[in-house]
C-alpha atoms as a PDB file:
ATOM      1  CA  UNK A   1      54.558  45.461  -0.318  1.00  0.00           C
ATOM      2  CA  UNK A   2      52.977  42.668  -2.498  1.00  0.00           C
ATOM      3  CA  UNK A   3      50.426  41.756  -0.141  1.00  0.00           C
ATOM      4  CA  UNK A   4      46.630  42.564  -1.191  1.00  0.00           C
ATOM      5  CA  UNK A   5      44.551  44.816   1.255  1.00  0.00           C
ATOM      6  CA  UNK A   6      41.577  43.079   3.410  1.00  0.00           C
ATOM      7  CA  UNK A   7      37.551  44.007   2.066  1.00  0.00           C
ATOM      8  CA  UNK A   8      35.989  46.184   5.210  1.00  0.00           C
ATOM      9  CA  UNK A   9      35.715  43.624   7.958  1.00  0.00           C
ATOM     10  CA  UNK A  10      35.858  44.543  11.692  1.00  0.00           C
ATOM     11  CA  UNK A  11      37.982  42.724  14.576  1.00  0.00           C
ATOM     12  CA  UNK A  12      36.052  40.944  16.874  1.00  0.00           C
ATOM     13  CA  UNK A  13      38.615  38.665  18.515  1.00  0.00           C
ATOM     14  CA  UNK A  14      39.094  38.974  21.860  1.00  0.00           C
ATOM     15  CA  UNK A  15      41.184  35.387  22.766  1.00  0.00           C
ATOM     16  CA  UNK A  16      43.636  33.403  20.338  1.00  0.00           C
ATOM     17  CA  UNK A  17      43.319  29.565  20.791  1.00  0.00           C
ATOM     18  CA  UNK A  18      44.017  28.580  17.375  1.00  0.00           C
ATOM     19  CA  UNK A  19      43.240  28.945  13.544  1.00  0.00           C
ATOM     20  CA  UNK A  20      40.281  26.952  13.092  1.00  0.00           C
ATOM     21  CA  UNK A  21      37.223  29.103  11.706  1.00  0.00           C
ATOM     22  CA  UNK A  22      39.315  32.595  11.296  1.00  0.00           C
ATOM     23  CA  UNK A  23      38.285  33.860   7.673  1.00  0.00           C
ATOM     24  CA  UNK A  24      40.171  34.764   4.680  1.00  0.00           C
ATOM     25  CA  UNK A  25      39.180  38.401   5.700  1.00  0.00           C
ATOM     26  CA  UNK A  26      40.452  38.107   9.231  1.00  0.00           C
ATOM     27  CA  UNK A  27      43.977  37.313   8.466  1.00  0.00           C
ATOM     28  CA  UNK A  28      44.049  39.388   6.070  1.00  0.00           C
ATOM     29  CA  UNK A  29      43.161  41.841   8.034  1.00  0.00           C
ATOM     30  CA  UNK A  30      45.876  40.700  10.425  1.00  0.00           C
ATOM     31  CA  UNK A  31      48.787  40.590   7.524  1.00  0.00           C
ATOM     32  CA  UNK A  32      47.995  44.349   7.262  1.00  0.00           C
ATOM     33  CA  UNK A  33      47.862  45.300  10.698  1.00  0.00           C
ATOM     34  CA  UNK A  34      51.028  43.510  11.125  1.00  0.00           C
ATOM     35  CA  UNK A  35      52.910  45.388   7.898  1.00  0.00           C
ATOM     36  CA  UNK A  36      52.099  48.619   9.840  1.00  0.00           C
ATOM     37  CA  UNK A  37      53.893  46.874  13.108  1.00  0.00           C
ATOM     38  CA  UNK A  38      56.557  45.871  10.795  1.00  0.00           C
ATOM     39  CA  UNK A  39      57.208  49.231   9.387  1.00  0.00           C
ATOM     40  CA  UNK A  40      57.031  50.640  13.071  1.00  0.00           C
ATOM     41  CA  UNK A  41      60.379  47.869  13.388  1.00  0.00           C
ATOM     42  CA  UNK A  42      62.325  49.876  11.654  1.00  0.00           C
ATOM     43  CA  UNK A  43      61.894  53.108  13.314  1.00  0.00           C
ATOM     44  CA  UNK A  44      64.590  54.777  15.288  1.00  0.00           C
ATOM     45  CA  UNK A  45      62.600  54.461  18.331  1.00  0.00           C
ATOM     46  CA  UNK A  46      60.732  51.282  18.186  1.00  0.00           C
ATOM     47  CA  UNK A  47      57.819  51.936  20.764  1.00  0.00           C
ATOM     48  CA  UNK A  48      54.190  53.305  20.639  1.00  0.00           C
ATOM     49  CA  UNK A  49      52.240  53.466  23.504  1.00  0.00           C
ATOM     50  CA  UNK A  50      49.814  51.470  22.629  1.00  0.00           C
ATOM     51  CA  UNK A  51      49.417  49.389  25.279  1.00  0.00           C
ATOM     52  CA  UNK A  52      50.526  51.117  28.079  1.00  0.00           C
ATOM     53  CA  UNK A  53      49.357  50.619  31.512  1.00  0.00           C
ATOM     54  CA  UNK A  54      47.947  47.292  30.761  1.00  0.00           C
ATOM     55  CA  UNK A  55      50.009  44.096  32.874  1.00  0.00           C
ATOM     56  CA  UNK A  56      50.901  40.970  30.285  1.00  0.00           C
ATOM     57  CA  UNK A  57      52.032  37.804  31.759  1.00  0.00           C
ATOM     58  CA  UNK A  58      53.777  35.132  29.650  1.00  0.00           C
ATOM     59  CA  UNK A  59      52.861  31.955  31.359  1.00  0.00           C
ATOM     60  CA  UNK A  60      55.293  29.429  29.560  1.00  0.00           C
ATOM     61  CA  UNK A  61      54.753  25.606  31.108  1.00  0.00           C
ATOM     62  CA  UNK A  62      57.508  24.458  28.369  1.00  0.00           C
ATOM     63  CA  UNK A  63      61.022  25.831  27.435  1.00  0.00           C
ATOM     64  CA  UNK A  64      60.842  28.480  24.591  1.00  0.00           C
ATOM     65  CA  UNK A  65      63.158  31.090  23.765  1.00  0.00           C
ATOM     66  CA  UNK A  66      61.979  32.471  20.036  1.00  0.00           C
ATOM     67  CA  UNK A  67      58.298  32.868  21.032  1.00  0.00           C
ATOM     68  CA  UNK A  68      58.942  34.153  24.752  1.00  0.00           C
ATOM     69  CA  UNK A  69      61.268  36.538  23.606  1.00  0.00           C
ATOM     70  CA  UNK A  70      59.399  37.443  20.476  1.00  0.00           C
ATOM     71  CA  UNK A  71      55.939  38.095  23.144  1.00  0.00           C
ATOM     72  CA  UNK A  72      57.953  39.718  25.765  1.00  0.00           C
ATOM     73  CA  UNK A  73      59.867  42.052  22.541  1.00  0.00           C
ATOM     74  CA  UNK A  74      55.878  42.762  20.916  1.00  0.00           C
ATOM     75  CA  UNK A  75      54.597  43.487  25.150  1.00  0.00           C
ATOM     76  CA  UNK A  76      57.480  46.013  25.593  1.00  0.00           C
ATOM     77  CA  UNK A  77      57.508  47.839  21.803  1.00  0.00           C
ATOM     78  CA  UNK A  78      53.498  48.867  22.343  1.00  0.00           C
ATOM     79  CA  UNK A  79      54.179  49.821  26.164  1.00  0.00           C
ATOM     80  CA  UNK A  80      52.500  47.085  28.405  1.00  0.00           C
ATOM     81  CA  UNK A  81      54.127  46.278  31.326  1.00  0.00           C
ATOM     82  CA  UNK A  82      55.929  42.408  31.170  1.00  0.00           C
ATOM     83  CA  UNK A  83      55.998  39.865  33.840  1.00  0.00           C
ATOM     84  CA  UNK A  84      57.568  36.418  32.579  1.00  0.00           C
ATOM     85  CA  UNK A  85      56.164  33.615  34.688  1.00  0.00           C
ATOM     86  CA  UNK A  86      58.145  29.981  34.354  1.00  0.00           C
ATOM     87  CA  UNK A  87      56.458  27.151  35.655  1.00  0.00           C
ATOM     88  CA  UNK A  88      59.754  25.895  36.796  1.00  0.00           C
ATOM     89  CA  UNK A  89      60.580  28.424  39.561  1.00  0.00           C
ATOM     90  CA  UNK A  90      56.829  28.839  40.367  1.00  0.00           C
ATOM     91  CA  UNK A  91      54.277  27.506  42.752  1.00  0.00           C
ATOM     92  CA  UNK A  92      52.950  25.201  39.991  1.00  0.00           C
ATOM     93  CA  UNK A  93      56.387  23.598  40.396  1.00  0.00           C
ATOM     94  CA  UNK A  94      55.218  22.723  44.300  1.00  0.00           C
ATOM     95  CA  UNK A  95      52.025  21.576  43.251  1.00  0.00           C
ATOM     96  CA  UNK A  96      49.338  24.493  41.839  1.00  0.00           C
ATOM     97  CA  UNK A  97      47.218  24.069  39.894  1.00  0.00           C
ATOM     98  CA  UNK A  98      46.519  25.820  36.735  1.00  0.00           C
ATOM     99  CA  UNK A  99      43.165  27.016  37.849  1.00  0.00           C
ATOM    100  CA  UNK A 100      45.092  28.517  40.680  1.00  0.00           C
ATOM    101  CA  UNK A 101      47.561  30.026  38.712  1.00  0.00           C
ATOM    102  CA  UNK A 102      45.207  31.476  36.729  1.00  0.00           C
ATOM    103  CA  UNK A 103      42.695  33.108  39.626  1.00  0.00           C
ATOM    104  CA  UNK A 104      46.185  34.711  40.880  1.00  0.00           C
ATOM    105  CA  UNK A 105      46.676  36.188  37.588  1.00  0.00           C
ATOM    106  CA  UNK A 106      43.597  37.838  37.778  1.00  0.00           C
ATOM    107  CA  UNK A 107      43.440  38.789  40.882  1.00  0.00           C
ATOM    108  CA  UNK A 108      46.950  40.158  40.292  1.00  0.00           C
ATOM    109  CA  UNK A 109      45.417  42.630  37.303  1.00  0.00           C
ATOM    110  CA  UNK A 110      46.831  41.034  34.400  1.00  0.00           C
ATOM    111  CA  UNK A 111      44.996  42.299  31.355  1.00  0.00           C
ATOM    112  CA  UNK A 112      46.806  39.493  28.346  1.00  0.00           C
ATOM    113  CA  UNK A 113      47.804  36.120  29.597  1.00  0.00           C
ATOM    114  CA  UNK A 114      50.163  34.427  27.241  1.00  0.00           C
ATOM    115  CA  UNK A 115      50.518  30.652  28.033  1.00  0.00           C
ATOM    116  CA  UNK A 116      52.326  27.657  26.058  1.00  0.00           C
ATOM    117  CA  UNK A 117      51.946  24.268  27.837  1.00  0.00           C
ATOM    118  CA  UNK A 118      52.200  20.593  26.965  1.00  0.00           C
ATOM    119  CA  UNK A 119      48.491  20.142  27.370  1.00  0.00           C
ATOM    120  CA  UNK A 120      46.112  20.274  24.426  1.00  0.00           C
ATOM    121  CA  UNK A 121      43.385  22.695  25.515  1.00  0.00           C
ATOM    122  CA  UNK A 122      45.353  24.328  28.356  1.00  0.00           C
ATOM    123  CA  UNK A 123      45.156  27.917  26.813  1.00  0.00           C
ATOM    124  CA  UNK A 124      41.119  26.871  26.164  1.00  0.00           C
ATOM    125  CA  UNK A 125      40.546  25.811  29.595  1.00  0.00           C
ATOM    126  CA  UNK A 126      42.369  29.720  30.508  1.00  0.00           C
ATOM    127  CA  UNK A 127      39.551  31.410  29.127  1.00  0.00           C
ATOM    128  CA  UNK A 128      36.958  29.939  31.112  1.00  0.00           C
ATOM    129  CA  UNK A 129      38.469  30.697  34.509  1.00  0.00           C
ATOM    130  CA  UNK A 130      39.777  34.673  33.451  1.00  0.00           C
ATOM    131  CA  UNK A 131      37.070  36.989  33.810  1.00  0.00           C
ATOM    132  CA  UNK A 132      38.930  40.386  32.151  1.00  0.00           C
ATOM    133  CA  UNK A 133      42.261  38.905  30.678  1.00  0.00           C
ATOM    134  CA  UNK A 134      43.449  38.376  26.647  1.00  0.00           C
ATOM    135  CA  UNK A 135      44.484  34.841  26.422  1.00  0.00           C
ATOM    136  CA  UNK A 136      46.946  34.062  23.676  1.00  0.00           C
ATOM    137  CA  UNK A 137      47.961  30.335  22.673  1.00  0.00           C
ATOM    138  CA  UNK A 138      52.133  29.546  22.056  1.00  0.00           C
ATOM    139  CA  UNK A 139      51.469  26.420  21.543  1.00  0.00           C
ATOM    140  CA  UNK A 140      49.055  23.790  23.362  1.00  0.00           C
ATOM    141  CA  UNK A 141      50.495  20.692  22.485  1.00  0.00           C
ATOM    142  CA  UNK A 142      50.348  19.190  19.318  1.00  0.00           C
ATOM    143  CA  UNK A 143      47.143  20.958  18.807  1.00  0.00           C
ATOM    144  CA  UNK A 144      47.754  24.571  17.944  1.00  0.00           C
ATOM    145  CA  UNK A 145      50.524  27.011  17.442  1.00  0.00           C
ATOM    146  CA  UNK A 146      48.461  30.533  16.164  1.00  0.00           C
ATOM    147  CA  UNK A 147      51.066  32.289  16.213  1.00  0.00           C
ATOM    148  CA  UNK A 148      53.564  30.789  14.056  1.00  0.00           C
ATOM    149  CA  UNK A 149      50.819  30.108  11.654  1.00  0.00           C
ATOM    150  CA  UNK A 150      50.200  33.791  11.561  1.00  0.00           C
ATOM    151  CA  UNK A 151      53.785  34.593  11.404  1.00  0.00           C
ATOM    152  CA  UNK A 152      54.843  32.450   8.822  1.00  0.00           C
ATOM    153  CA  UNK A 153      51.587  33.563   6.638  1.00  0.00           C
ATOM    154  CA  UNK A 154      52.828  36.805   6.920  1.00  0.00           C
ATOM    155  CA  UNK A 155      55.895  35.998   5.464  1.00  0.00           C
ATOM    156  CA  UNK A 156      54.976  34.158   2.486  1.00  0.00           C
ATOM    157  CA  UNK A 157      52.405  36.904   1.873  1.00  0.00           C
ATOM    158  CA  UNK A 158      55.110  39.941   2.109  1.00  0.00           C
ATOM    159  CA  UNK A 159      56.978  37.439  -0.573  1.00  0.00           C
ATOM    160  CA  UNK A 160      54.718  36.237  -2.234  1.00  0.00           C
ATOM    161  CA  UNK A 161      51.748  38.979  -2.565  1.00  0.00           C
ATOM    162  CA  UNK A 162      48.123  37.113  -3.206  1.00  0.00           C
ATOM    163  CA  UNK A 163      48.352  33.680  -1.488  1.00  0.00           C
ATOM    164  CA  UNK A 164      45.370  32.572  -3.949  1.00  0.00           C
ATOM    165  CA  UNK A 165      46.464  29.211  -5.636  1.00  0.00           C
ATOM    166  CA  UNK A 166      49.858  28.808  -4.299  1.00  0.00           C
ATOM    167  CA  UNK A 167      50.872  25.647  -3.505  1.00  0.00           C
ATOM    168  CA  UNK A 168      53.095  24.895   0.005  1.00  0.00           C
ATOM    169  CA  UNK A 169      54.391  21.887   0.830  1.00  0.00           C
ATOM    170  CA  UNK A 170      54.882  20.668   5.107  1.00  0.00           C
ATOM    171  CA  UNK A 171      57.490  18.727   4.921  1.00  0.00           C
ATOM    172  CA  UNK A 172      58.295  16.391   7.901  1.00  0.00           C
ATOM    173  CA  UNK A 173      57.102  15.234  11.399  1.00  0.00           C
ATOM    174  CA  UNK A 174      53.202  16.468  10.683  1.00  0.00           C
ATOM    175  CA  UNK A 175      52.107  14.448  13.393  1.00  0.00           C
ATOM    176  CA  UNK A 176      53.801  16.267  16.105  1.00  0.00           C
ATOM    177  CA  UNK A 177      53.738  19.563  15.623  1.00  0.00           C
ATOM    178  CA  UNK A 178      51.364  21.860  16.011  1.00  0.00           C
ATOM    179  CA  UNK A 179      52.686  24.628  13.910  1.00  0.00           C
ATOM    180  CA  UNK A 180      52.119  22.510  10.807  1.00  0.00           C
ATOM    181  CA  UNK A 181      48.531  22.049  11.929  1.00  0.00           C
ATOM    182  CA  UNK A 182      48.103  25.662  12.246  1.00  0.00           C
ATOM    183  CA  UNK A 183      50.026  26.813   9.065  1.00  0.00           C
ATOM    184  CA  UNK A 184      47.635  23.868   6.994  1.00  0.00           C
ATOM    185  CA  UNK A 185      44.657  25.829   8.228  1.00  0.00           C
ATOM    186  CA  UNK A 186      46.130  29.284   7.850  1.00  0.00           C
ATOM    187  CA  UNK A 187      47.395  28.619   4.254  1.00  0.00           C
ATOM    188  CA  UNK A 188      44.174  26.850   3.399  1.00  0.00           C
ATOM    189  CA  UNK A 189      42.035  29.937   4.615  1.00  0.00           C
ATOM    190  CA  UNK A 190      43.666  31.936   1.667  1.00  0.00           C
ATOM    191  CA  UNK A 191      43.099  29.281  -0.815  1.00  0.00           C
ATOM    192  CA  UNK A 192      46.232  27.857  -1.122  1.00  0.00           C
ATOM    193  CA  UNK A 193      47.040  23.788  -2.360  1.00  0.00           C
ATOM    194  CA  UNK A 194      48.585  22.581   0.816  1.00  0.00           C
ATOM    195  CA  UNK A 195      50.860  19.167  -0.063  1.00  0.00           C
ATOM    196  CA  UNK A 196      51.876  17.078   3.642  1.00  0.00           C
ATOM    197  CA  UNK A 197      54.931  14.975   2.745  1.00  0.00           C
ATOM    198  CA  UNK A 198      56.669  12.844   4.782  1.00  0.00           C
ATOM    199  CA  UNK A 199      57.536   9.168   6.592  1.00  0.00           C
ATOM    200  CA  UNK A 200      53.896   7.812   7.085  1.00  0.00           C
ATOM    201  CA  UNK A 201      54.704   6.964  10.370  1.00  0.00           C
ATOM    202  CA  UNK A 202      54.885  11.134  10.920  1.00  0.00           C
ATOM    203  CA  UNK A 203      51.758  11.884   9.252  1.00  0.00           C
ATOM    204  CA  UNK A 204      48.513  11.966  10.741  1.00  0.00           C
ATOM    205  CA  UNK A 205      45.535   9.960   9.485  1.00  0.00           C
ATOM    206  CA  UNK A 206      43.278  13.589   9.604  1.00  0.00           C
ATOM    207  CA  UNK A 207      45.251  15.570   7.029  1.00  0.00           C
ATOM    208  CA  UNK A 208      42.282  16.199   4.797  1.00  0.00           C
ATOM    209  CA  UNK A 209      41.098  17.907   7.797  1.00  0.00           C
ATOM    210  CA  UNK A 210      43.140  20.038   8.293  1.00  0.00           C
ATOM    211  CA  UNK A 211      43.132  21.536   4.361  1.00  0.00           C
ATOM    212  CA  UNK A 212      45.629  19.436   2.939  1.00  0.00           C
ATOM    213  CA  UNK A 213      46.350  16.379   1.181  1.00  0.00           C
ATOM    214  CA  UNK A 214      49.451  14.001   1.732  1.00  0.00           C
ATOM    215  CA  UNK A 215      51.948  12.887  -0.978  1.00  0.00           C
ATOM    216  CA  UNK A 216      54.287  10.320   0.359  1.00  0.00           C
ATOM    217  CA  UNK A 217      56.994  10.820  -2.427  1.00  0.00           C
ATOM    218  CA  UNK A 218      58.844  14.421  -1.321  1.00  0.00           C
ATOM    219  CA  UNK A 219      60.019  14.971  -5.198  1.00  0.00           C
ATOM    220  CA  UNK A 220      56.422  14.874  -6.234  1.00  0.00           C
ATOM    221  CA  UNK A 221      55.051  16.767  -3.338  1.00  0.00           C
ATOM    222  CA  UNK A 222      58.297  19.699  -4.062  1.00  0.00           C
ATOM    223  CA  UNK A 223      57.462  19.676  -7.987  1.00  0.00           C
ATOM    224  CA  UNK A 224      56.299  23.366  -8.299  1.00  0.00           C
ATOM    225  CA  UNK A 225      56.256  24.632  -4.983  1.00  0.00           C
ATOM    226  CA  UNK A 226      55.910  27.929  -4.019  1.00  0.00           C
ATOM    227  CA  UNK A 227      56.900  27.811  -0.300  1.00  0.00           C
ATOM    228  CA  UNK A 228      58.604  24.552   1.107  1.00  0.00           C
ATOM    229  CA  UNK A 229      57.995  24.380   5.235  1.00  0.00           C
ATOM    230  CA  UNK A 230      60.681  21.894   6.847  1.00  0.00           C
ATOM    231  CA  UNK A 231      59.622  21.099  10.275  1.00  0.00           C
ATOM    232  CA  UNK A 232      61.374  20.204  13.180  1.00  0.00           C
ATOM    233  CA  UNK A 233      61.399  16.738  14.543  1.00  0.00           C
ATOM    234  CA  UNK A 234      60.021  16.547  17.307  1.00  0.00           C
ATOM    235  CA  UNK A 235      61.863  14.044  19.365  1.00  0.00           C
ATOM    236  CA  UNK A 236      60.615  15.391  22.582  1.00  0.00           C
ATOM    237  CA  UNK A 237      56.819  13.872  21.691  1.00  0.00           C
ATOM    238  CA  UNK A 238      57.945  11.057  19.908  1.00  0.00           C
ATOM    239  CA  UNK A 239      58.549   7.227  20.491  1.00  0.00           C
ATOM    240  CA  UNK A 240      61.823   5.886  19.295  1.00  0.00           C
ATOM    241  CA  UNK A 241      61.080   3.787  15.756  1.00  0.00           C
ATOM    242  CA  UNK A 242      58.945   6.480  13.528  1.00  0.00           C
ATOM    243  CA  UNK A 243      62.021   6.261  10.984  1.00  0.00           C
ATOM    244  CA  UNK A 244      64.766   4.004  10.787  1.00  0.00           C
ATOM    245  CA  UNK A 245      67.605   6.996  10.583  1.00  0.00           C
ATOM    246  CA  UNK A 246      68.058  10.878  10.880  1.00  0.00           C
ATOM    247  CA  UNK A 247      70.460   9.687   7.666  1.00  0.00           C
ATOM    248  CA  UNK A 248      67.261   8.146   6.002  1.00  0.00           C
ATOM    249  CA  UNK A 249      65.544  10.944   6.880  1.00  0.00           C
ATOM    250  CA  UNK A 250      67.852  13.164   5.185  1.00  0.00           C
ATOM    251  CA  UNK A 251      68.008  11.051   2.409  1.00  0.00           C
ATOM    252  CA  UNK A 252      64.395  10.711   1.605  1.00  0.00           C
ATOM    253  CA  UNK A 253      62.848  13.792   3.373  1.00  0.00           C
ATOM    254  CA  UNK A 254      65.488  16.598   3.590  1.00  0.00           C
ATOM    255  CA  UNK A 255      65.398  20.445   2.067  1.00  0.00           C
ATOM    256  CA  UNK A 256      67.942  19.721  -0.009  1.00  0.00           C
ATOM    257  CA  UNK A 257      69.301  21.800  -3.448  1.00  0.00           C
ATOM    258  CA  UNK A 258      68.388  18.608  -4.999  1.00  0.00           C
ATOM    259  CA  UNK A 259      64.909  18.535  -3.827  1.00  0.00           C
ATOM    260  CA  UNK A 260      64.584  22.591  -3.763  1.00  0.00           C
ATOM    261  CA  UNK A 261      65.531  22.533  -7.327  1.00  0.00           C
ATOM    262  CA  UNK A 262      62.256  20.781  -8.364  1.00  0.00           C
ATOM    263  CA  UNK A 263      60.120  23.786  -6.783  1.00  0.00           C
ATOM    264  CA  UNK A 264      59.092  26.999  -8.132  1.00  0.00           C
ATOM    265  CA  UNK A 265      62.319  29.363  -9.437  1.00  0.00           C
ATOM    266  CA  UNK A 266      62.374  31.666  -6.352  1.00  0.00           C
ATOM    267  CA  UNK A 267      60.274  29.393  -4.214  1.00  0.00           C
ATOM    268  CA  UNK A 268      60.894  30.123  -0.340  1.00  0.00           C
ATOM    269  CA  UNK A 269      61.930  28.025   2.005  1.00  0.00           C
ATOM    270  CA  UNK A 270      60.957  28.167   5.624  1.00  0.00           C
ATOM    271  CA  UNK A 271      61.710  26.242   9.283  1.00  0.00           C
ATOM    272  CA  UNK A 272      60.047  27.005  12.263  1.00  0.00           C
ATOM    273  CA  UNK A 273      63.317  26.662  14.374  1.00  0.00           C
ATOM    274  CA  UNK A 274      65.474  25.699  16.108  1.00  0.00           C
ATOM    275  CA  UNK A 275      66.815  23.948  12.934  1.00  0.00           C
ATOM    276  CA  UNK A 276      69.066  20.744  12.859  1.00  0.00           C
ATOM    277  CA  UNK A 277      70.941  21.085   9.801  1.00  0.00           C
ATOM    278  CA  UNK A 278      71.657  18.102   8.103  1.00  0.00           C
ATOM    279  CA  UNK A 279      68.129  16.590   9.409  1.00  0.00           C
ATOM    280  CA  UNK A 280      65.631  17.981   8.653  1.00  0.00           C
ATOM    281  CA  UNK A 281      67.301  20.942   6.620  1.00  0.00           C
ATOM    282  CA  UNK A 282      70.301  20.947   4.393  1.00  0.00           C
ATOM    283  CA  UNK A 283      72.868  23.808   5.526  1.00  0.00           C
ATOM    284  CA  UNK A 284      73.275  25.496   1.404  1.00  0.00           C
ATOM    285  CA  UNK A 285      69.277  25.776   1.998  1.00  0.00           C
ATOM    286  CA  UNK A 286      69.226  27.160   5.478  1.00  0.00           C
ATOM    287  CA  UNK A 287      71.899  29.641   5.085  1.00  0.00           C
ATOM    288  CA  UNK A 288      70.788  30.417   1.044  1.00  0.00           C
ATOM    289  CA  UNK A 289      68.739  32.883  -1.174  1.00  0.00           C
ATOM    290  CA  UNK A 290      65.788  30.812  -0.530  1.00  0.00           C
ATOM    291  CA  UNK A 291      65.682  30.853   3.335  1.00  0.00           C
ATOM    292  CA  UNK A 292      63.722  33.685   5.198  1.00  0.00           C
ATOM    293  CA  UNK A 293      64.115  31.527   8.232  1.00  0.00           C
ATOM    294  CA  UNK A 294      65.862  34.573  10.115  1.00  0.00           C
ATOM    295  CA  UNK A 295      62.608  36.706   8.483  1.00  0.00           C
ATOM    296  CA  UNK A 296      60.463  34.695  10.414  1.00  0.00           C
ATOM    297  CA  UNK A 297      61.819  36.170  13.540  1.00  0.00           C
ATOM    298  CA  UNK A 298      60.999  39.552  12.370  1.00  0.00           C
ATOM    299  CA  UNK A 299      58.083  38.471  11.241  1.00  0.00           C
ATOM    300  CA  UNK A 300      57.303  36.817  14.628  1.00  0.00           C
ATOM    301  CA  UNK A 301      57.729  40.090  16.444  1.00  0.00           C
ATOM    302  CA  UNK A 302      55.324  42.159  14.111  1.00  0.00           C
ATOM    303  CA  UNK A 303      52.598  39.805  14.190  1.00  0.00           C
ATOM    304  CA  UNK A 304      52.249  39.294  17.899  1.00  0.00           C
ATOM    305  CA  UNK A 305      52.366  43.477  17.904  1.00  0.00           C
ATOM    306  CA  UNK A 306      49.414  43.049  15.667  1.00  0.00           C
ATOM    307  CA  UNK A 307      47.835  40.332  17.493  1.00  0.00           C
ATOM    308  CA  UNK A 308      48.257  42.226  21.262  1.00  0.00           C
ATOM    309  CA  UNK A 309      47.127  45.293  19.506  1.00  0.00           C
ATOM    310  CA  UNK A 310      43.816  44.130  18.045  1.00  0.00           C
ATOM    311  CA  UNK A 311      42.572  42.021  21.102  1.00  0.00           C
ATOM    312  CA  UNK A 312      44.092  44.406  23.783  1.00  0.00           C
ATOM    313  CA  UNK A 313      44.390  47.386  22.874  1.00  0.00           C
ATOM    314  CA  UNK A 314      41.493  48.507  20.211  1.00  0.00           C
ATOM    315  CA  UNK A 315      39.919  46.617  17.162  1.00  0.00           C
ATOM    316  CA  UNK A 316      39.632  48.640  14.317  1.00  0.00           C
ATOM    317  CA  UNK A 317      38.215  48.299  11.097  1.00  0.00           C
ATOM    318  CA  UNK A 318      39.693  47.814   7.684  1.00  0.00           C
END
C-alpha cells in the first residue's frame, strides 16, 4: 500500500451530505479505514458482522445501478439488513411527499437512509426530519456526489501514495456533474493542483471555489498530469447547444493516446461511468494500462463499507 497513514484524529461524522469542510485528516482517515474494507474484499468469506441488526434503506429518486448496487453490496458484506426503495413503484410515485417518505422510514426502524434524488439539498432536507437514522448522499443533483469523490480519492491514493502536489485534471461537462464538484474538493483537501478543462459552455463560473482553476486548452491542462478524470456528459441536465458536436467534442476534449501522452508516464486515467467511448473517452484509453475505471468499482464497494462502518456502526480513532 502506498498510501500514508492519518495523524490521531477521531470520527465524528454521523451524516454524509457532501465534501465541503471534511479535513485532510478525515479522509485520510477514511482511505485507511477503507484499505482494511478492501483487504476484507478479498477474503473467502466476504462478511463481518458489523452491522448486523441495523435496517438500511436505499431511497434512490433517480435510476442508478453502480452506486445502488455498490450500497446494497457494502449493507450486505457488514451484515445490515437491505431494503431497496424506488421511487417509481412507491407511494411517492402517487403523490408523497418526501417528508412523508421519510417519517415512514423512521417509523419503520431504519437506522442508515441512503437517498440519491434530482433535487439539490434533498439528502440535507433528510436530516432534519430523521430523528435516529444515518443519512448518506448518492448524489443530490448537480450539487454533491460524496461518495464517488471518496471512492475515486481512494483510488488515486492506493496508486498514487501521498496525494500532496499532484496535479488532476476534470476533464469535461464540469457544470453538470456533481461528482466533479466533489472530487475538486476532495483532491483539493489533500493538496493537490486541480486543472478544470473543457467547452466553456460546460464549465461553471465558481471553479475557484471549488479548489480548482480552469484551463480552456485540454493539451495544456493534460501536460504533466498525474490523474486525468473524463466525465460523463450529462445530457440528461443539459440544454441542446453547449457544443456544436459529440465529434468536436472528441476532437477537442477527448482521453485520447494523443492527449494521454502529454501527462505524467504512468499517469491514471479515470471515468465515473457509464462511459461513452468515443465521447468523452477514447476506447485504447478505457480498455488500457492507464484505466482503473473497473478499480473504481472495487473501490466503490470498500469505501461505502468504510463510510457505513464509521457513521453506523462505531467511530474509532486513528
Amino acid at each position: 500500500m502506498n498510501g500514508t497513514s492519518s495523524s490521531a484524529t477521531r470520527w465524528t461524522r454521523r451524516n454524509v451530505l457532501g465534501l465541503e469542510g471534511w479535513s485532510r485528516e478525515e479522509i485520510l482517515l477514511l482511505l485507511e479505514q477503507a484499505r482494511h474494507m478492501d483487504d476484507l474484499l478479498s477474503r473467502p468469506i466476504k462478511k463481518v458482522p458489523a452491522l448486523r441488526g441495523k435496517l438500511a434503506v436505499n431511497l434512490f429518486f433517480e435510476n442508478s445501478t453502480r452506486t445502488r448496487v455498490s450500497f446494497e453490496l457494502a449493507e450486505k458484506m457488514l451484515s445490515a439488513d437491505v431494503v431497496n426503495w424506488s421511487a417509481a413503484g412507491s407511494s411517492t410515485s402517487k403523490g408523497e411527499t418526501l417528508r412523508d417518505t421519510a417519517w415512514t422510514l423512521e417509523a419503520m426502524g431504519a437506522d442508515i437512509v441512503v437517498i440519491r434524488h434530482g433535487a439539490v439539498g434533498a439528502a440535507a432536507y433528510l436530516t432534519r426530519k430523521l430523528k435516529k437514522a444515518v443519512v448518506l448522499n448518492a448524489g443530490d443533483g448537480a450539487h454533491a456526489h460524496p461518495t464517488q469523490g471518496l471512492l475515486d480519492l481512494y483510488t488515486a491514493w492506493k496508486h498514487l501514495g501521498d496525494l500532496e502536489g499532484r496535479k488532476i485534471v476534470i476533464l469535461g461537462d464540469v457544470e453538470h456533474s456533481r461528482v466533479a464538484r466533489s472530487d475538486a474538493r476532495g483532491f483539493a483537501a489533500l493538496g493537490c493542483e486541480v486543472v478544470f478543462c473543457g467547452p466553456r459552455t460546460l464549465i461553471p463560473l465558481e471553479v475557484e471555489a471549488l479548489g480548482g482553476r480552469f484551463e480552456p486548452d485540454a493539451r495544456k491542462a493534460v501536460e504533466g498530469a498525474d490523474l486525468v478524470y473524463m466525465l460523463r456528459i450529462q445530457r440528461e441536465r443539459q440544454q441542446d447547444g453547449l457544443f456544436p458536436s459529440v465529434d468536436e467534442y472528441h476532437r477537442f476534449w477527448g482521453g485520447t493516446e494523443e492527449l494521454m501522452k502529454l501527462a505524467r508516464p504512468g499517469a491514471l486515467a479515470m471515468h465515473p461511468g457509464p462511459i461513452n467511448r468515443g465521447v468523452e473517452i477514447a476506447s485504447e484509453i478505457a480498455d488500457g494500462e492507464q484505466s482503473v475505471i473497473l478499480e473504481q468499482v472495487r473501490s466503490g464497494v470498500a469505501v461505502r463499507m468504510a463510510l457505513l462502518y464509521l457513521c453506523a456502526g462505531g467511530a474509532v480513532d486513528a
